[in-house]
Protein backbone atom coordinates (compact mmCIF):
# COMPACT_ATOMS: atom_id res chain seq x y z
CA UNK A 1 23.97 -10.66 14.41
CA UNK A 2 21.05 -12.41 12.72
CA UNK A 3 20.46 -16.18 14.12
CA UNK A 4 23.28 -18.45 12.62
CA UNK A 5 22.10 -20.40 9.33
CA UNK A 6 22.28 -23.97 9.70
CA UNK A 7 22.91 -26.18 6.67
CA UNK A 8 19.02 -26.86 6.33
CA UNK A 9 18.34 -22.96 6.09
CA UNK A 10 16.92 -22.08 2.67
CA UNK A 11 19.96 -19.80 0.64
CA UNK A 12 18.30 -16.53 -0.58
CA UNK A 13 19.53 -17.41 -3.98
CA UNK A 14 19.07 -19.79 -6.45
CA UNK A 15 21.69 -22.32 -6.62
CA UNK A 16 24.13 -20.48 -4.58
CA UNK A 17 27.87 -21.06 -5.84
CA UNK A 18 30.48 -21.91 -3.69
CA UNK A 19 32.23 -19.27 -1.82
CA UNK A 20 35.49 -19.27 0.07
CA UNK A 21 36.59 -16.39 1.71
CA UNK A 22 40.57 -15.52 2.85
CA UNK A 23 41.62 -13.87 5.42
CA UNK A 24 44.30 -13.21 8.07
CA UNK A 25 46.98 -10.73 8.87
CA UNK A 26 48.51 -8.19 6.53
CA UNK A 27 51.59 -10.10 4.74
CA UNK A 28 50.85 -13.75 5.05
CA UNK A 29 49.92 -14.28 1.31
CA UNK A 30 45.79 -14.05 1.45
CA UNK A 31 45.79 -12.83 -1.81
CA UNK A 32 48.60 -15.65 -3.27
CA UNK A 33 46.63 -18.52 -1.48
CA UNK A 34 43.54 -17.04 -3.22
CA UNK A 35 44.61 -16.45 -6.68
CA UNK A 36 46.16 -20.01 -6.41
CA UNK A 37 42.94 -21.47 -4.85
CA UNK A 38 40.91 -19.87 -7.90
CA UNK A 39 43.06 -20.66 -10.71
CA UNK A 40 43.53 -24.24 -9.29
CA UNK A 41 39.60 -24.54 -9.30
CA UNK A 42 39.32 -22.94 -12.46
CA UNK A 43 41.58 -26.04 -13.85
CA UNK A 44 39.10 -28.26 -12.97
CA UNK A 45 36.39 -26.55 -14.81
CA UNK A 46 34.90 -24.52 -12.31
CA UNK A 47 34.01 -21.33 -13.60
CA UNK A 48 34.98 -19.12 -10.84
CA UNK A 49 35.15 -15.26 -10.35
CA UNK A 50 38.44 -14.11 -7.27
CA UNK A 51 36.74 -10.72 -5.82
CA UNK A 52 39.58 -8.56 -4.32
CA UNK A 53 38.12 -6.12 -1.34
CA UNK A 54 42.08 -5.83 -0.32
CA UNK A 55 42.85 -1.83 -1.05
CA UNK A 56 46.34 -3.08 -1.92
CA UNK A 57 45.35 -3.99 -5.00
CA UNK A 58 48.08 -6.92 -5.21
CA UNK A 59 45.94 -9.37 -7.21
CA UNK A 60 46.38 -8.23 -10.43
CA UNK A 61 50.23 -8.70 -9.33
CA UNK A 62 48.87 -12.39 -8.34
CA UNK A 63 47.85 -13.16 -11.69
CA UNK A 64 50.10 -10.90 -13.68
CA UNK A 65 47.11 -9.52 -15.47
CA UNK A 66 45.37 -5.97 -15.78
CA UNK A 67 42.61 -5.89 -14.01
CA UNK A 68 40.13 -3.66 -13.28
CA UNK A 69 36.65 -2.16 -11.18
CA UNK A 70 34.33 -4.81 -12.83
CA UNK A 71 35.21 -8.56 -13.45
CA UNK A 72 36.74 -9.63 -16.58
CA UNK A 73 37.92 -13.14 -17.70
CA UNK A 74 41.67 -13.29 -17.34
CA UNK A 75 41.53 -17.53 -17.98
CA UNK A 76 39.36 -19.96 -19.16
CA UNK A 77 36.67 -20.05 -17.07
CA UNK A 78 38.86 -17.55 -14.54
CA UNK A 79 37.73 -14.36 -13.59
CA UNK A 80 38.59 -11.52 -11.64
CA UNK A 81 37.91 -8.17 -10.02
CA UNK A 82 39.45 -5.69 -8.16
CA UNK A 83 36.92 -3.79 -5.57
CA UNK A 84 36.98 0.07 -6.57
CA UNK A 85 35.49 2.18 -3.83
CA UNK A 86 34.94 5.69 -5.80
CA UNK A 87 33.81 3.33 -9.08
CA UNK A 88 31.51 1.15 -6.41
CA UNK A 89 30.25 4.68 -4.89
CA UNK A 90 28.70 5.70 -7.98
CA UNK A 91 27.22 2.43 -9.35
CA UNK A 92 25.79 1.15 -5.28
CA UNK A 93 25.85 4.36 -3.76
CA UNK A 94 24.79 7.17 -6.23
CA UNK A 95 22.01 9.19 -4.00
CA UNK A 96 23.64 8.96 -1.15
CA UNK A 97 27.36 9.77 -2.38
CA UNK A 98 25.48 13.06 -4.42
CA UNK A 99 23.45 13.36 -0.90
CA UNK A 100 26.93 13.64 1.21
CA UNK A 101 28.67 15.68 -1.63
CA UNK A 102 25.66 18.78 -1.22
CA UNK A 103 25.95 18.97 2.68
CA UNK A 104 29.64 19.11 2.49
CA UNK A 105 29.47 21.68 -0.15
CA UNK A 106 26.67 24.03 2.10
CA UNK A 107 28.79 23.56 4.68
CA UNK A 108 31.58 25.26 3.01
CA UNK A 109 33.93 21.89 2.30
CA UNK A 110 35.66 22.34 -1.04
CA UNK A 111 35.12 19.72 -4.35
CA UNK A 112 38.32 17.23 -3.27
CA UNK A 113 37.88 16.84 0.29
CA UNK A 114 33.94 17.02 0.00
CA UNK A 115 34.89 13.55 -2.20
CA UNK A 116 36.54 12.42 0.78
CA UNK A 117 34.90 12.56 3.21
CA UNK A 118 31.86 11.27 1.28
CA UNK A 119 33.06 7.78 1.80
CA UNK A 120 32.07 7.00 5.53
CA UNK A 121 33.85 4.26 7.13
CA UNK A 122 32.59 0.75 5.86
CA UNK A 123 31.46 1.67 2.61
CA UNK A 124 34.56 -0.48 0.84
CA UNK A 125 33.65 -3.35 2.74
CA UNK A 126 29.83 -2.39 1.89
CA UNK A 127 30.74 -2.44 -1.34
CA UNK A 128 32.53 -5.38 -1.74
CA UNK A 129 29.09 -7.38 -0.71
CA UNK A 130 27.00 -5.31 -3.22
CA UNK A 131 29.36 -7.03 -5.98
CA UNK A 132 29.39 -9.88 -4.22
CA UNK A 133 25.21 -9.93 -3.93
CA UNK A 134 25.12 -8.84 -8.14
CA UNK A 135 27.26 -12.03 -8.47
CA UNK A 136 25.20 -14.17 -6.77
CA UNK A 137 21.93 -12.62 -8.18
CA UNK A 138 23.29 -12.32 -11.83
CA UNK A 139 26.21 -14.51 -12.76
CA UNK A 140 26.36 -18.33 -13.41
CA UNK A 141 29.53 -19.02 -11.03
CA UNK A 142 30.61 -22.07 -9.74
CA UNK A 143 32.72 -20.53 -6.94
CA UNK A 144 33.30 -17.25 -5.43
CA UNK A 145 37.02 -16.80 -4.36
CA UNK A 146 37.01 -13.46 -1.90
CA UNK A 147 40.43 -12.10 -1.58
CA UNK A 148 39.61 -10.25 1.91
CA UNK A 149 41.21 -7.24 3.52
CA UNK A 150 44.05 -7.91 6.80
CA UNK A 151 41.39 -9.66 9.55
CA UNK A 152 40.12 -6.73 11.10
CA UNK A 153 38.64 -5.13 7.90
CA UNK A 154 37.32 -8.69 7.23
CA UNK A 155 35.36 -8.54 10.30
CA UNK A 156 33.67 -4.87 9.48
CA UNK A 157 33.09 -6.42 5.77
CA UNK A 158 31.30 -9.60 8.08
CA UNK A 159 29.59 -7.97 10.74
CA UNK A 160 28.60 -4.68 7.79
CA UNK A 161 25.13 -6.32 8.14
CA UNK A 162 24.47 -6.13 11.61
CA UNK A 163 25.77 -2.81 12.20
CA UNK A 164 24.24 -1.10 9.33
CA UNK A 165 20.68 -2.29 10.21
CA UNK A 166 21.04 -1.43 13.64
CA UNK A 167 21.97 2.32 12.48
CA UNK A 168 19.17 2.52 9.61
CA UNK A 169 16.60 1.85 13.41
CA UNK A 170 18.77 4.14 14.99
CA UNK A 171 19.32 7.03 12.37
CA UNK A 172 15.52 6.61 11.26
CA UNK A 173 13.15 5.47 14.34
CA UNK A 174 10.09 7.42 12.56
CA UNK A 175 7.69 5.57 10.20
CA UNK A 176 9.14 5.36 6.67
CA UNK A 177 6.21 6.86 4.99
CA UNK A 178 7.39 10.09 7.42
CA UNK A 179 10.78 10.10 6.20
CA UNK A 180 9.83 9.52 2.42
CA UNK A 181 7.22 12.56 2.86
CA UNK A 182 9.75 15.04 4.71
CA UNK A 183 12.40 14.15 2.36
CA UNK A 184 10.13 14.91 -1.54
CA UNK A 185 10.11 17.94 0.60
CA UNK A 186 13.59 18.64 1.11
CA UNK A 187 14.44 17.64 -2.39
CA UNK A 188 12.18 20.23 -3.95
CA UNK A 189 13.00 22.85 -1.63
CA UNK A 190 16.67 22.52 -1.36
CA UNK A 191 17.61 19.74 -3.94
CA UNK A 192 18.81 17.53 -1.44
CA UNK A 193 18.24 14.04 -2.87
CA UNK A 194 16.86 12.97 1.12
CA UNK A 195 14.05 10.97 -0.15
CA UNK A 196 15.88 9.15 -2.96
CA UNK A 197 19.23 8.89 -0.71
CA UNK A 198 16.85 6.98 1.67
CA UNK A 199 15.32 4.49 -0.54
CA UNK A 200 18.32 3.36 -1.66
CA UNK A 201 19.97 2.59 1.85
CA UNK A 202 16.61 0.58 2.20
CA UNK A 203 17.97 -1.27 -0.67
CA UNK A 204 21.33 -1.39 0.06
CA UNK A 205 20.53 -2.40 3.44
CA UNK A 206 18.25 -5.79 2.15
CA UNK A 207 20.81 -6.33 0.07
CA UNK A 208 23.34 -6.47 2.88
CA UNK A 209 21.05 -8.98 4.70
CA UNK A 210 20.61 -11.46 1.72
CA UNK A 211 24.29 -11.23 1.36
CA UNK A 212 25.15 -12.27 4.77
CA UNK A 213 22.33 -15.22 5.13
CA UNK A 214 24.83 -16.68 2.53
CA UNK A 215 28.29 -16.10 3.94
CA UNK A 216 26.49 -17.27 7.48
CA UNK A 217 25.69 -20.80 5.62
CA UNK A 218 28.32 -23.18 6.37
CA UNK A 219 27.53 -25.63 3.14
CA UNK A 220 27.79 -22.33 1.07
CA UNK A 221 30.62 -20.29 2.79
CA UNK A 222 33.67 -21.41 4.21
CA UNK A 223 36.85 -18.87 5.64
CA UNK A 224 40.23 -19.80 5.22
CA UNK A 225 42.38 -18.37 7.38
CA UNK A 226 46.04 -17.66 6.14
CA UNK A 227 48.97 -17.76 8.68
CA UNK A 228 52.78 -18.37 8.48
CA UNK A 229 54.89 -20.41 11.14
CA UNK A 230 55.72 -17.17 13.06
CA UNK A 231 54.53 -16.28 16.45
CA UNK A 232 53.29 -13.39 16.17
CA UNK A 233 51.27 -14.56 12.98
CA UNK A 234 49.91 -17.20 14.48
CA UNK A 235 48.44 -15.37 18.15
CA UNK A 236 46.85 -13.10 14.92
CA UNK A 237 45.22 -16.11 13.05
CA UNK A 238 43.80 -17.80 16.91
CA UNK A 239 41.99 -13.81 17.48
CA UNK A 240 40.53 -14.00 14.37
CA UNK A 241 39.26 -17.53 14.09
CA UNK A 242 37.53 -16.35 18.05
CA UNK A 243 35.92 -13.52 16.50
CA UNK A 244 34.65 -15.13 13.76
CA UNK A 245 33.49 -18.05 15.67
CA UNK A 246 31.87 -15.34 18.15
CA UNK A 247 30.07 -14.26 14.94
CA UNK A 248 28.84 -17.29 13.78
CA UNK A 249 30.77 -18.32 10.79
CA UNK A 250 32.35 -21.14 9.24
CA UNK A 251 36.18 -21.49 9.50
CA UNK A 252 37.03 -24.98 7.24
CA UNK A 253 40.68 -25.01 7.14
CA UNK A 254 44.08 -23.30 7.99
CA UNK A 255 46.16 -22.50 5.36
CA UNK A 256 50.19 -22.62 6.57
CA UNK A 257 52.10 -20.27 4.16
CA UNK A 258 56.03 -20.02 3.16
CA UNK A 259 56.69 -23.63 4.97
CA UNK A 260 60.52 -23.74 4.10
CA UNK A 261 61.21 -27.10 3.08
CA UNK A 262 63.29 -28.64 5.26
CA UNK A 263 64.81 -31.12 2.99
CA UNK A 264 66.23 -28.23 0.84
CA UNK A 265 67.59 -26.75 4.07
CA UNK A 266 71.81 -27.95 4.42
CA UNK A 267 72.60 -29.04 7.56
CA UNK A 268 74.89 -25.96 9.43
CA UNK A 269 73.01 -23.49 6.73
CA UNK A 270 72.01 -19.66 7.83
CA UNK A 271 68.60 -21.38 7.95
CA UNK A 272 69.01 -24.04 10.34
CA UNK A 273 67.52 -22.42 13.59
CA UNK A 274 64.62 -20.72 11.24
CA UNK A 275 64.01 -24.20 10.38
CA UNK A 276 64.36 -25.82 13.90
CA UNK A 277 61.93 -23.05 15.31
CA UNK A 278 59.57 -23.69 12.14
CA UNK A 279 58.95 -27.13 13.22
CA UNK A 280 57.98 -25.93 16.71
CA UNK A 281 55.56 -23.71 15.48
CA UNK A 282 53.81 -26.02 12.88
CA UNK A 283 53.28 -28.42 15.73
CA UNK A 284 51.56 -25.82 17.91
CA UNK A 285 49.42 -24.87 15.08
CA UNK A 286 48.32 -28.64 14.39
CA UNK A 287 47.35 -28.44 18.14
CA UNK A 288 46.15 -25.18 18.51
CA UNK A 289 43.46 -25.41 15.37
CA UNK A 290 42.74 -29.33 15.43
CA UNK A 291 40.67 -30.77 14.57
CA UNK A 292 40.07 -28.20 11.31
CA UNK A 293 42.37 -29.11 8.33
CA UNK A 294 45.96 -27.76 8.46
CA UNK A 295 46.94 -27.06 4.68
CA UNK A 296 50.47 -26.23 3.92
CA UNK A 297 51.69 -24.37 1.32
CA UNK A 298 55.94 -24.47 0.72
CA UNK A 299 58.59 -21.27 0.34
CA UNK A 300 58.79 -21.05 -3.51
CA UNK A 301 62.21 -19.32 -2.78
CA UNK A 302 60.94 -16.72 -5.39
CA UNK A 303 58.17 -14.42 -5.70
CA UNK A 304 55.23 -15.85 -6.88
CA UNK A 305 53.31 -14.67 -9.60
CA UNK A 306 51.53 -15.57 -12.98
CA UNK A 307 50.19 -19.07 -13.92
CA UNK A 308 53.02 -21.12 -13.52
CA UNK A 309 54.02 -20.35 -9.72
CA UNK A 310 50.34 -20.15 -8.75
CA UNK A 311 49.91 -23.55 -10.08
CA UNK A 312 52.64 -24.89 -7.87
CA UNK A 313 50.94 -23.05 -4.68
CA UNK A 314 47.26 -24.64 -6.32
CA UNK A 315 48.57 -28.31 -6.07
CA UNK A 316 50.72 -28.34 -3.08
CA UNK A 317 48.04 -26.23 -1.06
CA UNK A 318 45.47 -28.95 -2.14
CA UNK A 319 46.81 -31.86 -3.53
CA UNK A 320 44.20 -34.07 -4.37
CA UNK A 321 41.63 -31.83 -2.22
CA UNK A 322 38.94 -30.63 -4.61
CA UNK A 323 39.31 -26.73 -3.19
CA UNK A 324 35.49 -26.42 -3.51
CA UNK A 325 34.46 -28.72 -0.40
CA UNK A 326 33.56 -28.09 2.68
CA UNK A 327 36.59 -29.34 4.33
CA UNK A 328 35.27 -28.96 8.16
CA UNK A 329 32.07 -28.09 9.08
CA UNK A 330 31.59 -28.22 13.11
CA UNK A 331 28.28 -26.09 14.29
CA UNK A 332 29.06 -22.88 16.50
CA UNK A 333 26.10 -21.88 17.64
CA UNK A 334 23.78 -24.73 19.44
CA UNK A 335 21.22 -24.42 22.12
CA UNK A 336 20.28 -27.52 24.29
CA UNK A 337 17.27 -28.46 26.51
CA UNK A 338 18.50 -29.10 30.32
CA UNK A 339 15.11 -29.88 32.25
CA UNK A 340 13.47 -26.57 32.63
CA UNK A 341 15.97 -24.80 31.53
CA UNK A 342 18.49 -24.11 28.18
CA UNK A 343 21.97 -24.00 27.60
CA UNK A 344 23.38 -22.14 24.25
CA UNK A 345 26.75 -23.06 23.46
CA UNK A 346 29.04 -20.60 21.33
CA UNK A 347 32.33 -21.46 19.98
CA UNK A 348 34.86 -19.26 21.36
CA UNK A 349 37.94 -21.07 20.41
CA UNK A 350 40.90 -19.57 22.04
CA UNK A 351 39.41 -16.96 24.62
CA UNK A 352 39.90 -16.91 28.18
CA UNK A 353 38.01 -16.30 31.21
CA UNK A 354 39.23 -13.39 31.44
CA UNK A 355 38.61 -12.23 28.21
CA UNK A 356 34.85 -12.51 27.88
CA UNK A 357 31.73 -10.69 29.27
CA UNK A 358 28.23 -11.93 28.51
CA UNK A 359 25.07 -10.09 29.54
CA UNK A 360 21.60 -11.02 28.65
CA UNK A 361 19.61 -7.31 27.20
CA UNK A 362 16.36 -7.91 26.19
CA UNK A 363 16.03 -10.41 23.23
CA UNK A 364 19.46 -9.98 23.08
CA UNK A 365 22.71 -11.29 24.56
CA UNK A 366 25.74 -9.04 24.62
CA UNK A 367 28.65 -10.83 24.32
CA UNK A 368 32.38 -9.26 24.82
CA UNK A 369 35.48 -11.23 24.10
CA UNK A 370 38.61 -8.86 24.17
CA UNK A 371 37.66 -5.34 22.26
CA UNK A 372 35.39 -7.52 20.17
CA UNK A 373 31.35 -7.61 20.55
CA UNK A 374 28.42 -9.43 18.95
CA UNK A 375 24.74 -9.01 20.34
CA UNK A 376 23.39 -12.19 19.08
CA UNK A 377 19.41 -12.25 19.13
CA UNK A 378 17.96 -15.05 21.15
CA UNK A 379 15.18 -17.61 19.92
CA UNK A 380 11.99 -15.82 20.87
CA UNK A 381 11.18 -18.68 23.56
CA UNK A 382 14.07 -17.36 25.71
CA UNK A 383 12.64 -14.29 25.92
CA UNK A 384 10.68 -15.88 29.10
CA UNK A 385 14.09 -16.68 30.23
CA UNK A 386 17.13 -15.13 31.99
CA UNK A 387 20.36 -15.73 31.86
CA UNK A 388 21.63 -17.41 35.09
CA UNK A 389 25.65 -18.51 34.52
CA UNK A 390 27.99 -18.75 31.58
CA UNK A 391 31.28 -20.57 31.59
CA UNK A 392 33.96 -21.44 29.12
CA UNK A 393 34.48 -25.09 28.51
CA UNK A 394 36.92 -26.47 26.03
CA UNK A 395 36.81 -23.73 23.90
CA UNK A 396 32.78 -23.43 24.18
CA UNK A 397 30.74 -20.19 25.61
CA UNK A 398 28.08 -22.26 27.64
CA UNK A 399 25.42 -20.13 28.88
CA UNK A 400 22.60 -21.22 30.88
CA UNK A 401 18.86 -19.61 30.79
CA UNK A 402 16.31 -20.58 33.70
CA UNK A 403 12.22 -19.65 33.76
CA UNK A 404 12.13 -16.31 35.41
CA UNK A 405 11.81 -16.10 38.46
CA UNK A 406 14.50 -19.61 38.79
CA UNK A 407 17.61 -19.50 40.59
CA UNK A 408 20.75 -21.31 38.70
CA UNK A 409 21.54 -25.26 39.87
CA UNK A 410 25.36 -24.33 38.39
């Protein structure tokens, strides 16, 4: 991944809005806790667009309102969008969607599954942060309410970035003058758009970068992560807020959904032991996620839709929380003088010993936690440095670099 932002790093944009991303696993109520979260904002006279990159769809649902590929106003000062990938193909990803479409086609693939197949893998999530980057760049938000995919989607839409300029070095090592050259070529001979299809993954790609600068700034991007008091659940919500610690982002609260009151709940009720083993569970999340902000959000008893039962969620989810601040904001990423030598501490809440594998590659350190990896690039002054121990501590990744040549004091 690029170097973490800090809070001092200079935004690519201009008065960067506020943007709060949701996330967790499929059926905890992301989208719910984010149309509530946007609407309740909204209220208080923020103007504020909720960008849907959940295929579902279930936000118009949400907000009991048509909605559609580009964002409309749907409230005062509320608006909303639902990510289309085919629509998003053709605005973001015209020369290289007609590229994909003539190979298929040569290669014999008929007109329907040609379509297919033309959207790779990670071009939703890429095009979720090309309308999120034409927000930023064009639109006079307030906040930015980003109604993610289940958590492993989320982190392909985070870590989109990284990967995708790793494969434009990979897929391209020649000089781009070369490729724009060879590819007029191909155009005019065969009508393959090469050339063009290639510029505009250069743009797409420095798009992608900008994009992520933001969501990597702590002051500007916070992710909420959406559980319910269920076991299962919650193991779900501790991988993800690892991961995205091991990436480098800001996590600023928990939200708790469905917490069945248990004043409603008769004593002797069917409910009683669902109750009894709720209680358990909120009291290992307080302890499991503290010191972040635990934000609880009660069992309407009905399904929840339109204004009036995403107002209830707005104001019992935040109370008298402004839902635009930065509720926690702990660095994850720090490295520290030790005599000669440097430690750099990563947050890895929630991993193991047994669950992570760090090796130092270069300029880069390779870093495995579970079936998840980042290679985060190292300051260029450890670069006359190895990498001599790294231990877990209280939920921190502490790893130690030495002069070369040094042996390790640990």
């Amino acid at each position: 991944m690029l170097f973490p932002a800090s809070d001092d790093d200079d935004v690519p944009f201009d008065d960067a809005p506020r943007i709060l991303l949701f996330t967790g696993k499929g059926g905890t109520g992301k989208t719910t806790c984010a149309a509530a979260t946007a609407q309740h904002a909204a209220r208080q006279g923020h103007k504020t667009l909720v960008l849907s990159s959940d295929p579902a769809h279930s936000l118009a649902d949400a907000l009991d309102q048509e909605l559609g590929p580009e964002a409309r106003e749907v409230r005062d000062r509320l608006f909303a969008q639902e990510v289309d990938l085919y629509y998003s193909m053709k605005k973001h990803w015209g020369h290289m969607r007609e590229l994909m479409l003539t190979v298929f086609r040569w290669q014999g693939v008929d007109q329907i599954a040609a379509e297919e197949l033309a959207a790779l893998p990670g071009m939703n999530e890429g095009s979720v942060l090309l309308w999120l980057e034409e927000a930023l760049r064009e639109a006079d938000y307030d906040l930015i309410v980003v109604d993610s995919a289940p958590t492993g989607e989320t982190l392909t839409l985070l870590t989109l970035p990284q990967v995708t300029q790793w494969w434009l070095a990979k897929a391209f090592p020649f000089q781009k003058m070369a490729v724009k050259s060879l590819g007029f070529g191909v155009r005019k001979a065969t009508g393959i758009p090469l050339d063009k299809g290639y510029e505009e993954l250069e743009v797409i790609f420095e798009k992608l970068e900008r994009v992520q600068q933001v969501l990597a700034t702590p002051s500007t991007t916070s992710i909420r992560l959406v559980t319910n008091p269920e076991k299962m659940v919650i193991e779900e919500a501790r991988r993800a807020f690892t991961y995205l610690q091991l990436y480098g982002y800001g996590v600023d609260s928990v939200v708790v959904n469905r917490v069945l009151p248990e004043d409603e709940v008769p004593a002797d009720s069917f409910f009683e032991g669902y109750v009894e083993s709720q209680r358990e569970y909120l009291e290992e999340i307080e302890q499991s996620f503290r010191p972040l902000p635990i934000l609880q959000v009660p069992h309407l008893g009905e399904e929840v839709f339109g204004a009036e039962r995403l107002g209830r969620i707005g104001n019992a989810m935040y109370a008298e929380r402004n839902p635009t601040d930065v509720f926690y904001d702990e660095p994850t990423f720090t490295v520290e003088e030790d005599g000669d030598a440097y430690v750099l501490n990563l947050r890895l809440a929630f991993a193991t010993e047994a669950d992570v594998d760090v090796r130092q590659l270069g300029d880069q350190l390779v870093v495995q936690v579970a079936n998840q990896r980042s290679n985060v690039i190292l300051p260029n002054f450890l670069n006359y440095y190895h990498m001599t121990s790294a231990a877990l501590e209280e939920g921190w990744l502490r790893v130690r670099f030495t002069p070369d040549g040094e042996a390790s004091s640990n």
